[in-house]
PDB file of N, CA and C in Angstrom:
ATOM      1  N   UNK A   1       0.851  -1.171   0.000  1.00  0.00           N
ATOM      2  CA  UNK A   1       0.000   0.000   0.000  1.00  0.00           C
ATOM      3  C   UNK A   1       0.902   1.242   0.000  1.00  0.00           C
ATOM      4  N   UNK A   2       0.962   2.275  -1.045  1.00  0.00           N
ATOM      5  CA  UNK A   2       1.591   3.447  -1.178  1.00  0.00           C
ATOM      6  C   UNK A   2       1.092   4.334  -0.221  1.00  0.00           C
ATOM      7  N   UNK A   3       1.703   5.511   0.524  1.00  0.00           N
ATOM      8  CA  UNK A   3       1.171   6.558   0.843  1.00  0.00           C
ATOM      9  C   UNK A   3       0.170   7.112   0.481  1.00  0.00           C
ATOM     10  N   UNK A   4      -0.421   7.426  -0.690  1.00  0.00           N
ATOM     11  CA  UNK A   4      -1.547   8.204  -1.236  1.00  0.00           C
ATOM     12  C   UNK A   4      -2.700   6.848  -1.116  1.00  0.00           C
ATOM     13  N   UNK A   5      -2.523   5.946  -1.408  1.00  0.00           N
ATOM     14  CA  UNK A   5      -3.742   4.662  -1.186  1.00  0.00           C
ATOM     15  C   UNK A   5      -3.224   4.637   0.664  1.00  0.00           C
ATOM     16  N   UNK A   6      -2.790   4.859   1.305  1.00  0.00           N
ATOM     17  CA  UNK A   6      -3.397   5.040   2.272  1.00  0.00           C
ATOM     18  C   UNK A   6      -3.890   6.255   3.369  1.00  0.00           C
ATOM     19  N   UNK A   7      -3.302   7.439   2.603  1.00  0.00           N
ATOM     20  CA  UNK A   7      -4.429   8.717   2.398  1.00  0.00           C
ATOM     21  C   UNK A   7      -5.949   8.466   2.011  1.00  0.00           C
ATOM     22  N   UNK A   8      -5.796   8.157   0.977  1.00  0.00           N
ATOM     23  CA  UNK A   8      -7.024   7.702   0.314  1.00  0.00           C
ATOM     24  C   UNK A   8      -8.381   7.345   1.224  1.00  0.00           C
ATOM     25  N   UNK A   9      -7.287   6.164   1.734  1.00  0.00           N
ATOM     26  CA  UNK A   9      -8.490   4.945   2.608  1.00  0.00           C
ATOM     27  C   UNK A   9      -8.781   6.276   3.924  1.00  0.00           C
ATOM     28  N   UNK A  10      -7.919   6.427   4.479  1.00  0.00           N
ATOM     29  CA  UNK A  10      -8.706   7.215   5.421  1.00  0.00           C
ATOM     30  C   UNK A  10      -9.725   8.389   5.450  1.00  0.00           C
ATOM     31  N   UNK A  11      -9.607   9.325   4.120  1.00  0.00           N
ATOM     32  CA  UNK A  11     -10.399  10.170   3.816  1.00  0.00           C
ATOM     33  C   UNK A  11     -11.619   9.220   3.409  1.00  0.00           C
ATOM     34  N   UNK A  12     -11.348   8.408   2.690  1.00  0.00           N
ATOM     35  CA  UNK A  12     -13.025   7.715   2.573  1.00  0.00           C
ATOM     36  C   UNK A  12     -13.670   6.818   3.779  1.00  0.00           C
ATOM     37  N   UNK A  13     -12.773   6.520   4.420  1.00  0.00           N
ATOM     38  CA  UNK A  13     -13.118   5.246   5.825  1.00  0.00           C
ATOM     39  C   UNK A  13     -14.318   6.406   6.899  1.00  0.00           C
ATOM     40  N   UNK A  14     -14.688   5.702   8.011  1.00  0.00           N
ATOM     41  CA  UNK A  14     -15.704   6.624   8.731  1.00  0.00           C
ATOM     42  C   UNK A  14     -14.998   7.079  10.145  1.00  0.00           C
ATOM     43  N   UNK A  15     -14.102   7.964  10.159  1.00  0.00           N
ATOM     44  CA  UNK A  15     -12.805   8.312  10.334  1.00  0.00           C
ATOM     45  C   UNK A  15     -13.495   9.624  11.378  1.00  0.00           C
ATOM     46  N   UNK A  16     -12.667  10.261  12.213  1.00  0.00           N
ATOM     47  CA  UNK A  16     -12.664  11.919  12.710  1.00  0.00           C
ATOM     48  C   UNK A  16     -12.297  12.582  11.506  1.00  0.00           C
ATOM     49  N   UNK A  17     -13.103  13.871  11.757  1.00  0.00           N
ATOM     50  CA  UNK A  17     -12.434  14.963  10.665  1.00  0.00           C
ATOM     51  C   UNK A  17     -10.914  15.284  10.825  1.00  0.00           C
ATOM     52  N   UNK A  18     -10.692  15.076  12.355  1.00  0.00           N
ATOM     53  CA  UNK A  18      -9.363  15.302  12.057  1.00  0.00           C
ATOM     54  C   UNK A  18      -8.382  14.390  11.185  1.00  0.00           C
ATOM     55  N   UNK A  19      -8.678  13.039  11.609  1.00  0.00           N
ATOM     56  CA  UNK A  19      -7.740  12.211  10.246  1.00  0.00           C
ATOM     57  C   UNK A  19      -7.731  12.668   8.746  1.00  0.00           C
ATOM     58  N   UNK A  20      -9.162  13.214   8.459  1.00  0.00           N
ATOM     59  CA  UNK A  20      -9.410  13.408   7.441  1.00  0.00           C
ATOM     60  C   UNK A  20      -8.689  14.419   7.020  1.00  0.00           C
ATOM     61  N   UNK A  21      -9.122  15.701   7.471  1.00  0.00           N
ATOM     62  CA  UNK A  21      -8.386  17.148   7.407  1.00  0.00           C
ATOM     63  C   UNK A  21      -6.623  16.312   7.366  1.00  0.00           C
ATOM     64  N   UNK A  22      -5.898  15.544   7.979  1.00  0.00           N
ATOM     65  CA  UNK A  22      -4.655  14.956   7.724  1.00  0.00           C
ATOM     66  C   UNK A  22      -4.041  14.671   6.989  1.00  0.00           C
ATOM     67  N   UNK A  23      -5.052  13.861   6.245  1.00  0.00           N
ATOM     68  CA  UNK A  23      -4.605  13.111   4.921  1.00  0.00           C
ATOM     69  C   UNK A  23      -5.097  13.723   3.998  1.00  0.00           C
ATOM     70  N   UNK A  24      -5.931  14.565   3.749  1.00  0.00           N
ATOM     71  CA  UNK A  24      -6.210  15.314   2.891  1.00  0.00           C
ATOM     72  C   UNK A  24      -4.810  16.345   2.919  1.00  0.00           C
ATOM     73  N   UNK A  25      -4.551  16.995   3.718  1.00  0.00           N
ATOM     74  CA  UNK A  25      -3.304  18.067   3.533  1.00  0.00           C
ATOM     75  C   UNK A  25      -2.024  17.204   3.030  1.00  0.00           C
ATOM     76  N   UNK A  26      -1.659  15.989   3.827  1.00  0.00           N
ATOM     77  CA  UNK A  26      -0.677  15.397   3.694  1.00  0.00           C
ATOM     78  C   UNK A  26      -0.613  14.963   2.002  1.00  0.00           C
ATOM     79  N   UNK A  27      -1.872  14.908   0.889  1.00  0.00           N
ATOM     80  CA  UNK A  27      -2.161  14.427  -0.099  1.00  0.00           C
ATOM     81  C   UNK A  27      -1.729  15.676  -1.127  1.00  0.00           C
ATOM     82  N   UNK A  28      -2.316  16.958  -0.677  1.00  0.00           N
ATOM     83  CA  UNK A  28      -1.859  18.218  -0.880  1.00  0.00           C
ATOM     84  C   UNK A  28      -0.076  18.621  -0.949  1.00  0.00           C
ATOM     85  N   UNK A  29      -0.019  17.877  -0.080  1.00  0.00           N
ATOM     86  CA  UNK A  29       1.761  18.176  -0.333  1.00  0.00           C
ATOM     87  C   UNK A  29       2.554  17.101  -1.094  1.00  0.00           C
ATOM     88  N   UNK A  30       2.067  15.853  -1.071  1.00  0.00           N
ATOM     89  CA  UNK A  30       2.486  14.882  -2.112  1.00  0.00           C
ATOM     90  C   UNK A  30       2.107  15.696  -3.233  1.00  0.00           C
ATOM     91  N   UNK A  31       1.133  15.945  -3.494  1.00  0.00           N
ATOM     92  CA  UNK A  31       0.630  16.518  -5.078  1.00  0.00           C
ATOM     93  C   UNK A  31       1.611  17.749  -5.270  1.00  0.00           C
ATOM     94  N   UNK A  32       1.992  18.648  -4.571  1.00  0.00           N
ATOM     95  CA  UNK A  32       2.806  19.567  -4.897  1.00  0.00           C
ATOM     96  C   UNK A  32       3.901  19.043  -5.147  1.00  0.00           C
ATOM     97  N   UNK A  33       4.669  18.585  -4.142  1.00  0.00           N
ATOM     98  CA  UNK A  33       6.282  17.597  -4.005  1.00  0.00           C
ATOM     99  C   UNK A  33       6.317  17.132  -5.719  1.00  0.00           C
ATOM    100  N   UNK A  34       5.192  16.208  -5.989  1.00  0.00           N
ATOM    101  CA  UNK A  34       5.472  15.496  -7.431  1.00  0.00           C
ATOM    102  C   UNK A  34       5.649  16.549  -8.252  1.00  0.00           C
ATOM    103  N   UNK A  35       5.117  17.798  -8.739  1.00  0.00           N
ATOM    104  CA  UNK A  35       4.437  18.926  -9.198  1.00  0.00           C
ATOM    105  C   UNK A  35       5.654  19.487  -9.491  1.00  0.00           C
ATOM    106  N   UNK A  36       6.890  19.828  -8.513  1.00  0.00           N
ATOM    107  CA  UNK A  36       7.710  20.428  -8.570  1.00  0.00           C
ATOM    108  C   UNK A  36       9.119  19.172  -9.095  1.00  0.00           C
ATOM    109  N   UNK A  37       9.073  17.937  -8.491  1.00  0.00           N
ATOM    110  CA  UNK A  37      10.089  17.524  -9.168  1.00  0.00           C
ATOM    111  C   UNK A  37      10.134  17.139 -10.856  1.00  0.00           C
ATOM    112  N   UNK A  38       8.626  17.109 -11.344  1.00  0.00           N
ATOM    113  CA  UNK A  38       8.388  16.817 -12.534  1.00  0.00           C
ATOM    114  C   UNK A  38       8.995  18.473 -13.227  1.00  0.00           C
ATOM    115  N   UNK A  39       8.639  19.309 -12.599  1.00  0.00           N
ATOM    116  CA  UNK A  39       9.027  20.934 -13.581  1.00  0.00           C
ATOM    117  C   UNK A  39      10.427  20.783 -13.995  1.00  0.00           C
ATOM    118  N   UNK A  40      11.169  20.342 -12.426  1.00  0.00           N
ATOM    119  CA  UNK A  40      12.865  20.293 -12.130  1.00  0.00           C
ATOM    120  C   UNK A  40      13.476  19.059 -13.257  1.00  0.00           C
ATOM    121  N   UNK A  41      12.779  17.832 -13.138  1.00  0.00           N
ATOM    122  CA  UNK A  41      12.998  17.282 -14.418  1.00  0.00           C
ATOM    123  C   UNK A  41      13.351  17.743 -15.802  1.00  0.00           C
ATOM    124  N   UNK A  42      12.172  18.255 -15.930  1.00  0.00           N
ATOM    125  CA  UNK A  42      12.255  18.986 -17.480  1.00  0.00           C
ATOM    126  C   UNK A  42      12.494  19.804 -17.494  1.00  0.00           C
ATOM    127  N   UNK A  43      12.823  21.026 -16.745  1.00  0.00           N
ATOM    128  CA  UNK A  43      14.234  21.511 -16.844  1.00  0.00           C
ATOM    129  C   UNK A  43      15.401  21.086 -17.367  1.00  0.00           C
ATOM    130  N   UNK A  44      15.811  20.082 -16.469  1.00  0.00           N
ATOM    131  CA  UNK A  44      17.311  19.253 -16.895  1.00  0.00           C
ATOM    132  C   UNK A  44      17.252  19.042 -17.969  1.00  0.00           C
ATOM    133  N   UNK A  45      16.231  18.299 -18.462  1.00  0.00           N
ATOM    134  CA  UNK A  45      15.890  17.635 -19.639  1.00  0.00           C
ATOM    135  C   UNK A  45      15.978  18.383 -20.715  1.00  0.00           C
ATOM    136  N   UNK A  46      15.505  19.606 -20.704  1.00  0.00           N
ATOM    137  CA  UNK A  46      15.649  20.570 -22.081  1.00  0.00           C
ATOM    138  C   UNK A  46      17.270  21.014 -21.626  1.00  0.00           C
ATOM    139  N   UNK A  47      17.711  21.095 -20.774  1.00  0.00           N
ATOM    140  CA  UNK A  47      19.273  21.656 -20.516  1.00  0.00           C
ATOM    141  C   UNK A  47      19.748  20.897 -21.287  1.00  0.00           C
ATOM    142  N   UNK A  48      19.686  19.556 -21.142  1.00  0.00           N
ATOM    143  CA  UNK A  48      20.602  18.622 -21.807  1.00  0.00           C
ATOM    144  C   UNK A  48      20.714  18.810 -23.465  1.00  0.00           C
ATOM    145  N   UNK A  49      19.203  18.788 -24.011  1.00  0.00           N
ATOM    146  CA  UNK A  49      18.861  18.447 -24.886  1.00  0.00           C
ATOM    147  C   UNK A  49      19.509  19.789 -25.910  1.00  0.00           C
ATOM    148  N   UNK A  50      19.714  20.608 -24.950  1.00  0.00           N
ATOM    149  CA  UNK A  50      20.735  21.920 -25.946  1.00  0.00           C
ATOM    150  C   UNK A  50      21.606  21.485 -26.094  1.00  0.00           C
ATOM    151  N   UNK A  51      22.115  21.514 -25.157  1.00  0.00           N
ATOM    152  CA  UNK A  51      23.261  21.062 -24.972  1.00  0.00           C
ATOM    153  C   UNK A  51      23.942  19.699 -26.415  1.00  0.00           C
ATOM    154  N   UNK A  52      23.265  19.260 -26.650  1.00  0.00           N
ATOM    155  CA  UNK A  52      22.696  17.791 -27.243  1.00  0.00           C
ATOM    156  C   UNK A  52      22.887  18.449 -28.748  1.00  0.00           C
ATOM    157  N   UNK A  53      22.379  19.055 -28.876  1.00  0.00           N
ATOM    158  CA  UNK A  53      21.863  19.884 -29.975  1.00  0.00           C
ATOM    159  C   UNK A  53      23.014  20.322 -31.299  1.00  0.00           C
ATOM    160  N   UNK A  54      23.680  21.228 -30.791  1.00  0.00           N
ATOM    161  CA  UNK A  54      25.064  21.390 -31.726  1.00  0.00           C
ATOM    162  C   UNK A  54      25.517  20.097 -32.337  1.00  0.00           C
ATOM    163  N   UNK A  55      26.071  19.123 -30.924  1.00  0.00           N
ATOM    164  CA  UNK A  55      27.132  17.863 -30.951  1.00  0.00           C
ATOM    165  C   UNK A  55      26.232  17.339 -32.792  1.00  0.00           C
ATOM    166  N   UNK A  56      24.746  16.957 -32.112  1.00  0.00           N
ATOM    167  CA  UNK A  56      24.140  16.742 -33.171  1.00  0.00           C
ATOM    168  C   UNK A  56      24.419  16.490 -34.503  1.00  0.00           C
ATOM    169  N   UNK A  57      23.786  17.755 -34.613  1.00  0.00           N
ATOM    170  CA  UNK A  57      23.877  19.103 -35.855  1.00  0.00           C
ATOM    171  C   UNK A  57      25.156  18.863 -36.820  1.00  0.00           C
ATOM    172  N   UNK A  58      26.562  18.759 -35.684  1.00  0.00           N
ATOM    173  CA  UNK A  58      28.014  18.350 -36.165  1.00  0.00           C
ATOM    174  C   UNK A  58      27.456  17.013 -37.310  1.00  0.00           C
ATOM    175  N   UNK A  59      27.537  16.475 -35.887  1.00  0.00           N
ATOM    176  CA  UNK A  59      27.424  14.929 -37.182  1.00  0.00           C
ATOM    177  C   UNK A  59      26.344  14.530 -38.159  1.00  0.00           C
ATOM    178  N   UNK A  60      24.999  15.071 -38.284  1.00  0.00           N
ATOM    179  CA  UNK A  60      24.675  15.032 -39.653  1.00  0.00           C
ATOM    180  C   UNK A  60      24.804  15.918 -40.051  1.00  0.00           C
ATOM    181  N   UNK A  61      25.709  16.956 -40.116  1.00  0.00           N
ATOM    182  CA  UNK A  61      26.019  17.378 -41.306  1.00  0.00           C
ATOM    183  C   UNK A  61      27.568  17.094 -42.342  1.00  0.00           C
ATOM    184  N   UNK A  62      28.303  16.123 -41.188  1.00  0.00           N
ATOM    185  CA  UNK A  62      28.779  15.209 -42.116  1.00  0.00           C
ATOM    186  C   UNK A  62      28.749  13.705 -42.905  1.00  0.00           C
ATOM    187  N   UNK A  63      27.379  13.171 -42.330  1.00  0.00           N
ATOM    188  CA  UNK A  63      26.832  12.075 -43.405  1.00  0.00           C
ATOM    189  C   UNK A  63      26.487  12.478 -44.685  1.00  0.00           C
ATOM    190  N   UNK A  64      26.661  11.370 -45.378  1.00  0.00           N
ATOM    191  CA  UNK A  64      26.092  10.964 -46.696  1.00  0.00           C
ATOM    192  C   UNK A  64      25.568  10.015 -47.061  1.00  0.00           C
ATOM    193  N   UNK A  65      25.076   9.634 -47.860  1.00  0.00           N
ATOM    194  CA  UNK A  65      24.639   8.620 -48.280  1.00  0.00           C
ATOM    195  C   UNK A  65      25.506   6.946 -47.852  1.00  0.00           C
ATOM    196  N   UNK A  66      26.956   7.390 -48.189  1.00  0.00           N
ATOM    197  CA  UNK A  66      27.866   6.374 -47.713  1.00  0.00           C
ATOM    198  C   UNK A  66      28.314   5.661 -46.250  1.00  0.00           C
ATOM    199  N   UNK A  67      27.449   5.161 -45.594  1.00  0.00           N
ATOM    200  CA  UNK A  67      27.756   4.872 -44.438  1.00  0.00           C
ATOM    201  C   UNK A  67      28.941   4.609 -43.706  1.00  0.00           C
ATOM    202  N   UNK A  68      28.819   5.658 -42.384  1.00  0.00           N
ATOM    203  CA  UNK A  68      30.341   5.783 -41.503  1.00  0.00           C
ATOM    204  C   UNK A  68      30.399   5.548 -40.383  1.00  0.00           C
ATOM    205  N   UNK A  69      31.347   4.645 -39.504  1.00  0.00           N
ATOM    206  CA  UNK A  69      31.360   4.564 -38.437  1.00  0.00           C
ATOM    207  C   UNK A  69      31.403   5.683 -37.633  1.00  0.00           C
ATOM    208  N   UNK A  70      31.158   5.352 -35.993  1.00  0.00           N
ATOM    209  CA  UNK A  70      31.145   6.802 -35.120  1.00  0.00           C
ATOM    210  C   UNK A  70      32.561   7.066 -35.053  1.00  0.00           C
ATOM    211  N   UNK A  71      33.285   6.199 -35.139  1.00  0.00           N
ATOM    212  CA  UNK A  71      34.817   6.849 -35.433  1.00  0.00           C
ATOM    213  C   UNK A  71      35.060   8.009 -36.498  1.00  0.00           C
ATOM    214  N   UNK A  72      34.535   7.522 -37.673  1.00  0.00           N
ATOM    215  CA  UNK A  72      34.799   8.252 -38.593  1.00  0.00           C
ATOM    216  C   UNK A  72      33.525   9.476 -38.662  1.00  0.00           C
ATOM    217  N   UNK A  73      32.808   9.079 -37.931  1.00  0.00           N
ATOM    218  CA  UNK A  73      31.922  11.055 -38.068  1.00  0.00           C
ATOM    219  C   UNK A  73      32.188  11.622 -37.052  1.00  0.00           C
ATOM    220  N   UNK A  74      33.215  11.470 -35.666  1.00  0.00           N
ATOM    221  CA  UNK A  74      33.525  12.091 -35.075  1.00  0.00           C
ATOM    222  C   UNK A  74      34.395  12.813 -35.673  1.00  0.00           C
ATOM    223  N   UNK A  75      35.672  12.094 -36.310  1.00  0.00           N
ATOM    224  CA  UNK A  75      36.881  12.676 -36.466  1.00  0.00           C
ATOM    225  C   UNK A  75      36.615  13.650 -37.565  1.00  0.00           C
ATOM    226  N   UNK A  76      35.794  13.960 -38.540  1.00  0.00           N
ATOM    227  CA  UNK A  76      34.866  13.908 -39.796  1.00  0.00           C
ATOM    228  C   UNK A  76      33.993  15.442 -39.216  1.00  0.00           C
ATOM    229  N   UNK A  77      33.392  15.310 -37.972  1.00  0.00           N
ATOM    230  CA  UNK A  77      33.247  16.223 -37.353  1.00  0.00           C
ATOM    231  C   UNK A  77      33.839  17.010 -36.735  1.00  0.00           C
ATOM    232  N   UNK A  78      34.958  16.671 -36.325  1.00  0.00           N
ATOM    233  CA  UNK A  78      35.831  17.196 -35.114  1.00  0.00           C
ATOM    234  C   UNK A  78      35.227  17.889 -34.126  1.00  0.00           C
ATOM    235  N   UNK A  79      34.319  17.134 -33.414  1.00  0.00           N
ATOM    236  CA  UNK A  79      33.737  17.269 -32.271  1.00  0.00           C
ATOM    237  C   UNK A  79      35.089  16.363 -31.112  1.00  0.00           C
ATOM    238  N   UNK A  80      34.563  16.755 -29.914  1.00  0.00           N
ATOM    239  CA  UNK A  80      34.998  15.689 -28.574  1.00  0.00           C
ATOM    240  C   UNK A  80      34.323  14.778 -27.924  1.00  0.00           C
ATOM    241  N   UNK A  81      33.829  13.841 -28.668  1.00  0.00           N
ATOM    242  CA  UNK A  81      32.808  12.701 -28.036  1.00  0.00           C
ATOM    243  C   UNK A  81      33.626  11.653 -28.072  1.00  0.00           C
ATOM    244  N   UNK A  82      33.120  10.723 -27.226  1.00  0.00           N
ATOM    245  CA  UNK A  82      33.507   8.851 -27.145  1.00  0.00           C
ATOM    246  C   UNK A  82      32.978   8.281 -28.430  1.00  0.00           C
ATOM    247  N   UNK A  83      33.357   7.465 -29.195  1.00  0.00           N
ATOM    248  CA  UNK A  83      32.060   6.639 -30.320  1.00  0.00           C
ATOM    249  C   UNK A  83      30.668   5.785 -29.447  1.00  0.00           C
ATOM    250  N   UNK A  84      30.804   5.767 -28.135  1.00  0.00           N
ATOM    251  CA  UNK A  84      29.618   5.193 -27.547  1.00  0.00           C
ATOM    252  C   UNK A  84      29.070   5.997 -26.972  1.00  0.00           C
ATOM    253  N   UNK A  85      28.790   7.649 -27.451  1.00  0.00           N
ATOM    254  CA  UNK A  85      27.831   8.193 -27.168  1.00  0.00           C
ATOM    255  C   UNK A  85      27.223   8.660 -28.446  1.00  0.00           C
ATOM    256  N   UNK A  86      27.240   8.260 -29.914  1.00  0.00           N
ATOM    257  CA  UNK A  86      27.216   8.487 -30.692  1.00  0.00           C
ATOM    258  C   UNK A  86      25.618   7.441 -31.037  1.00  0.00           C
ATOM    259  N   UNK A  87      25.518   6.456 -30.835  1.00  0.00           N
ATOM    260  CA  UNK A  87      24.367   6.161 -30.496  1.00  0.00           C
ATOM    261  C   UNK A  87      23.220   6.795 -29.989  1.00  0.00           C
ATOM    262  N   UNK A  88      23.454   7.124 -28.760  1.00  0.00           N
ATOM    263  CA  UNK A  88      22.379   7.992 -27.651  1.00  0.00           C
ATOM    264  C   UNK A  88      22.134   9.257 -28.660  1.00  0.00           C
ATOM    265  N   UNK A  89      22.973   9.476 -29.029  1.00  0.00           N
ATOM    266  CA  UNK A  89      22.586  11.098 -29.627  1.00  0.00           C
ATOM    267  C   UNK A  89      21.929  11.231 -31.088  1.00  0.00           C
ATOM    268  N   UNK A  90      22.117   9.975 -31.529  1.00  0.00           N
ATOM    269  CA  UNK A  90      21.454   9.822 -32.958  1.00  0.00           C
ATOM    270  C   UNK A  90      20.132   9.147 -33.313  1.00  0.00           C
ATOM    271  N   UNK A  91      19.791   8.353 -31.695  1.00  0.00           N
ATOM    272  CA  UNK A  91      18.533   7.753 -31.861  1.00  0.00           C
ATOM    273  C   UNK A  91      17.386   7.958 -32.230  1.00  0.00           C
ATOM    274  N   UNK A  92      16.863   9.407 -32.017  1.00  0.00           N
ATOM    275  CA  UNK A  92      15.859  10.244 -32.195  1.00  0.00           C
ATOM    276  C   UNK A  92      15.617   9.920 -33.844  1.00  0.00           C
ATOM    277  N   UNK A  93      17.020  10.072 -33.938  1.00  0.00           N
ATOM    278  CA  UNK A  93      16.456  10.711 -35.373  1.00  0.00           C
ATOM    279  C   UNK A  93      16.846   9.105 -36.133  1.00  0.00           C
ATOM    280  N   UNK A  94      17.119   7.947 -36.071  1.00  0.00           N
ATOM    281  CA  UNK A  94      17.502   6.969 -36.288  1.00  0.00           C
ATOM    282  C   UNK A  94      15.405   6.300 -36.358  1.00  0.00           C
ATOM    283  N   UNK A  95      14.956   6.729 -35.099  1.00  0.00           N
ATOM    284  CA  UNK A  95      13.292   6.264 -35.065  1.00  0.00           C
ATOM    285  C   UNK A  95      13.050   7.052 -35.890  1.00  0.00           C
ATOM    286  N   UNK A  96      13.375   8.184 -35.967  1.00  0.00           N
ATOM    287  CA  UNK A  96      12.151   9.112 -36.938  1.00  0.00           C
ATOM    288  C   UNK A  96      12.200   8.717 -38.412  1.00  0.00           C
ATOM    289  N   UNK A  97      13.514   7.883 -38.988  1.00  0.00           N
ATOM    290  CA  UNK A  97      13.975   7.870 -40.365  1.00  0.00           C
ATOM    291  C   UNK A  97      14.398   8.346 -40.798  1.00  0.00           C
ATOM    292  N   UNK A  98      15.151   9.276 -40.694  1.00  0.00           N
ATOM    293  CA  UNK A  98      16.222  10.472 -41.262  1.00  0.00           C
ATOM    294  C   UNK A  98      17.657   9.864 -41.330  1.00  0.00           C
ATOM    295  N   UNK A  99      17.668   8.905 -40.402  1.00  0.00           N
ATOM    296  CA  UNK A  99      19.281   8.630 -40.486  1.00  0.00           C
ATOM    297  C   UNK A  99      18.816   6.848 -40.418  1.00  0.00           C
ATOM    298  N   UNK A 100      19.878   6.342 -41.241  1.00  0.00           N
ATOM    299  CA  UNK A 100      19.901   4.818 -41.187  1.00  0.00           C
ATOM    300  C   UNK A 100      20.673   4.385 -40.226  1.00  0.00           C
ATOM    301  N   UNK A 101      20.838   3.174 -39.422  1.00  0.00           N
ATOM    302  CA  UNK A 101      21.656   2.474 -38.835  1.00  0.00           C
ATOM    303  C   UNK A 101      21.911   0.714 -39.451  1.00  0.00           C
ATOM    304  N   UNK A 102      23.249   0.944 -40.243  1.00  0.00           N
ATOM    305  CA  UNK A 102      23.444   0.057 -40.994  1.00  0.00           C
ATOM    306  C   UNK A 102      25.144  -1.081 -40.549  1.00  0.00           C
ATOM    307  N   UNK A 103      24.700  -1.991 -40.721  1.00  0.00           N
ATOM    308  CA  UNK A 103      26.080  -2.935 -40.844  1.00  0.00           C
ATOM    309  C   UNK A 103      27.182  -2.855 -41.652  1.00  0.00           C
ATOM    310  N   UNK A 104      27.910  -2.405 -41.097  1.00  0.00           N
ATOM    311  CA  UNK A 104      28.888  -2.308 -42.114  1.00  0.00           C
ATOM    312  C   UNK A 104      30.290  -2.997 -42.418  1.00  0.00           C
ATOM    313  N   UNK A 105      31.447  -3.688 -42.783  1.00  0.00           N
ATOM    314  CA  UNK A 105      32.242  -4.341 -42.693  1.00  0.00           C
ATOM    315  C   UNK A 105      33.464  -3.571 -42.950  1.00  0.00           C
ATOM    316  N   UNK A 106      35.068  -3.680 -41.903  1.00  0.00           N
ATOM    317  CA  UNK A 106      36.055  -2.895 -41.777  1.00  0.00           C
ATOM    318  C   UNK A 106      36.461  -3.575 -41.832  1.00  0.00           C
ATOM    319  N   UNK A 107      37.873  -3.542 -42.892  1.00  0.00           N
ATOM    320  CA  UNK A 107      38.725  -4.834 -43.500  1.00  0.00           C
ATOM    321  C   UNK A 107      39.684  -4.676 -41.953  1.00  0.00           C
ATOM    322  N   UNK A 108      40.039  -5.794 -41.467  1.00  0.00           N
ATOM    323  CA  UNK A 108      40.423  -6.105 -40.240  1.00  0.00           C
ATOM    324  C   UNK A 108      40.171  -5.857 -38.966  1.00  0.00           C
ATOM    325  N   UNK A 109      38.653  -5.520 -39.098  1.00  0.00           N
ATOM    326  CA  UNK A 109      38.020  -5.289 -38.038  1.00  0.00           C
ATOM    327  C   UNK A 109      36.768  -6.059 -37.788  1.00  0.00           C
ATOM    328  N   UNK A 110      35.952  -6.343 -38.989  1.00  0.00           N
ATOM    329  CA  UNK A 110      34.914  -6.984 -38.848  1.00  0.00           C
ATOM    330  C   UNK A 110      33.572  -6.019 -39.167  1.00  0.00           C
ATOM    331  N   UNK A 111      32.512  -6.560 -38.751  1.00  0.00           N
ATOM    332  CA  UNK A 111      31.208  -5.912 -38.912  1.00  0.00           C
ATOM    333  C   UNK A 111      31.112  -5.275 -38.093  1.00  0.00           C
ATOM    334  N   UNK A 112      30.651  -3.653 -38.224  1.00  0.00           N
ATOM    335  CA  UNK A 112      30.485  -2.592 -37.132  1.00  0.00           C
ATOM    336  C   UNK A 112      29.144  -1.610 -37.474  1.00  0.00           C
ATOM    337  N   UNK A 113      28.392  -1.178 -36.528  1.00  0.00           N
ATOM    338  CA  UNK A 113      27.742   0.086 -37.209  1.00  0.00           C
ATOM    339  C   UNK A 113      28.131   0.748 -38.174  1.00  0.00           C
ATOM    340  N   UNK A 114      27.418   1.557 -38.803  1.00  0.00           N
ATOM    341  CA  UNK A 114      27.370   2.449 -39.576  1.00  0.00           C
ATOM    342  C   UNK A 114      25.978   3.621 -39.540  1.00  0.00           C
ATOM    343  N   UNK A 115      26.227   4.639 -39.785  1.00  0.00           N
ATOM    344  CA  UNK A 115      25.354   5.478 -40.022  1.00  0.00           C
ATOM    345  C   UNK A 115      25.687   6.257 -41.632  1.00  0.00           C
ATOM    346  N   UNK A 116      23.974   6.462 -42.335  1.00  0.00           N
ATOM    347  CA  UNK A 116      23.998   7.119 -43.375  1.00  0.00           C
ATOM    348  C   UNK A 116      22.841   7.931 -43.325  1.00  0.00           C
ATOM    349  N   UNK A 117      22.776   9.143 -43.998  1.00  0.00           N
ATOM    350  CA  UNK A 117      21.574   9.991 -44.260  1.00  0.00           C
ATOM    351  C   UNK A 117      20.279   8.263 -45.318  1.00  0.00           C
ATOM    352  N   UNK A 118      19.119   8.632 -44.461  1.00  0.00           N
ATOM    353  CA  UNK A 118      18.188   7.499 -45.399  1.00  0.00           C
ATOM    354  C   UNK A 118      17.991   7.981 -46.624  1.00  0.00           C
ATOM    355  N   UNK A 119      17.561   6.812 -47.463  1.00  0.00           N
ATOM    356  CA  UNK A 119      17.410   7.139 -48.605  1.00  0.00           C
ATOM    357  C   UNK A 119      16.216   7.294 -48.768  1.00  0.00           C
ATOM    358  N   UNK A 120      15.888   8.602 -49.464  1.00  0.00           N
ATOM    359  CA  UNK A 120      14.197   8.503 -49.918  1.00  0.00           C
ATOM    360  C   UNK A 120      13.680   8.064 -51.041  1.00  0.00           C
ATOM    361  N   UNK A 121      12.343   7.916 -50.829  1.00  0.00           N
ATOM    362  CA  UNK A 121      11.557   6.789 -50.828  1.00  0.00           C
ATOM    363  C   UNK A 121      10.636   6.942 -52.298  1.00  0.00           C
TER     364      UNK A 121
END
C-alpha cells in the first residue's frame, strides 16, 4: 500500500475529521512535491537536450549517403565525443527515419555500425 492509497483509505473510511483534514493536507503536499520535481525534471531535460543539440547538428552534417562509423563522423566532425555516445545522440532521429543504422564491414576489423543519411523513398 503506497502513501496516497493510504491517504485515500482514510479520507473515505468513517474516520474523525481530524484524520481526514490529515490526509487530505498530507495528499496536498504529495501533489505539490510530485508537481515540482516533474518541472525540475524537465528543466534538466531541455538543458541537456541543448546542450545535445550542436554535438548533433556536427554529425549530420557530415553524413552521406555512404555509411560511416562513429569513429569516422567524429573525427569527420571534429567534435569531442567517445564513439559510444554516438548512439544515444542519434537515436531520435535513427526512429524518426532520417538517419539509417546500418552494418557495415572494416577490412580487419569486422562488422560494425554504420550510419547514413536514409534514402528517400
Amino acid at each position: 500500500m503506497t502513501n496516497r492509497d493510504f491517504y485515500n483509505a482514510i479520507m473515505n473510511a468513517d474516520v474523525n475529521e481530524e484524520l481526514k483534514a490529515f490526509a487530505a493536507d498530507a495528499l496536498q503536499k504529495m501533489d505539490h512535491t510530485n508537481e515540482v520535481r516533474r518541472a525540475k525534471q524537465v528543466e534538466k531535460a531541455t538543458e541537456k537536450e541543448a546542450a545535445k543539440a550542436p554535438l548533433r547538428q556536427a554529425l549530420v552534417d557530415v553524413m552521406t549517403a555512404e555509411p560511416k562509423t562513429a569513429t569516422m563522423l567524429i573525427a569527420e566532425a571534429g567534435v569531442e565525443l567517445k564513439p559510444q555516445a554516438i548512439p544515444s545522440l542519434l537515436k531520435g532521429l535513427v526512429a524518426a527515419g532520417t538517419i539509417e543504422k546500418v552494418d557495415m564491414k572494416i577490412k580487419g576489423k569486422g562488422t560494425q555500425k554504420g550510419y547514413r543519411i536514409a534514402a528517400a523513398e
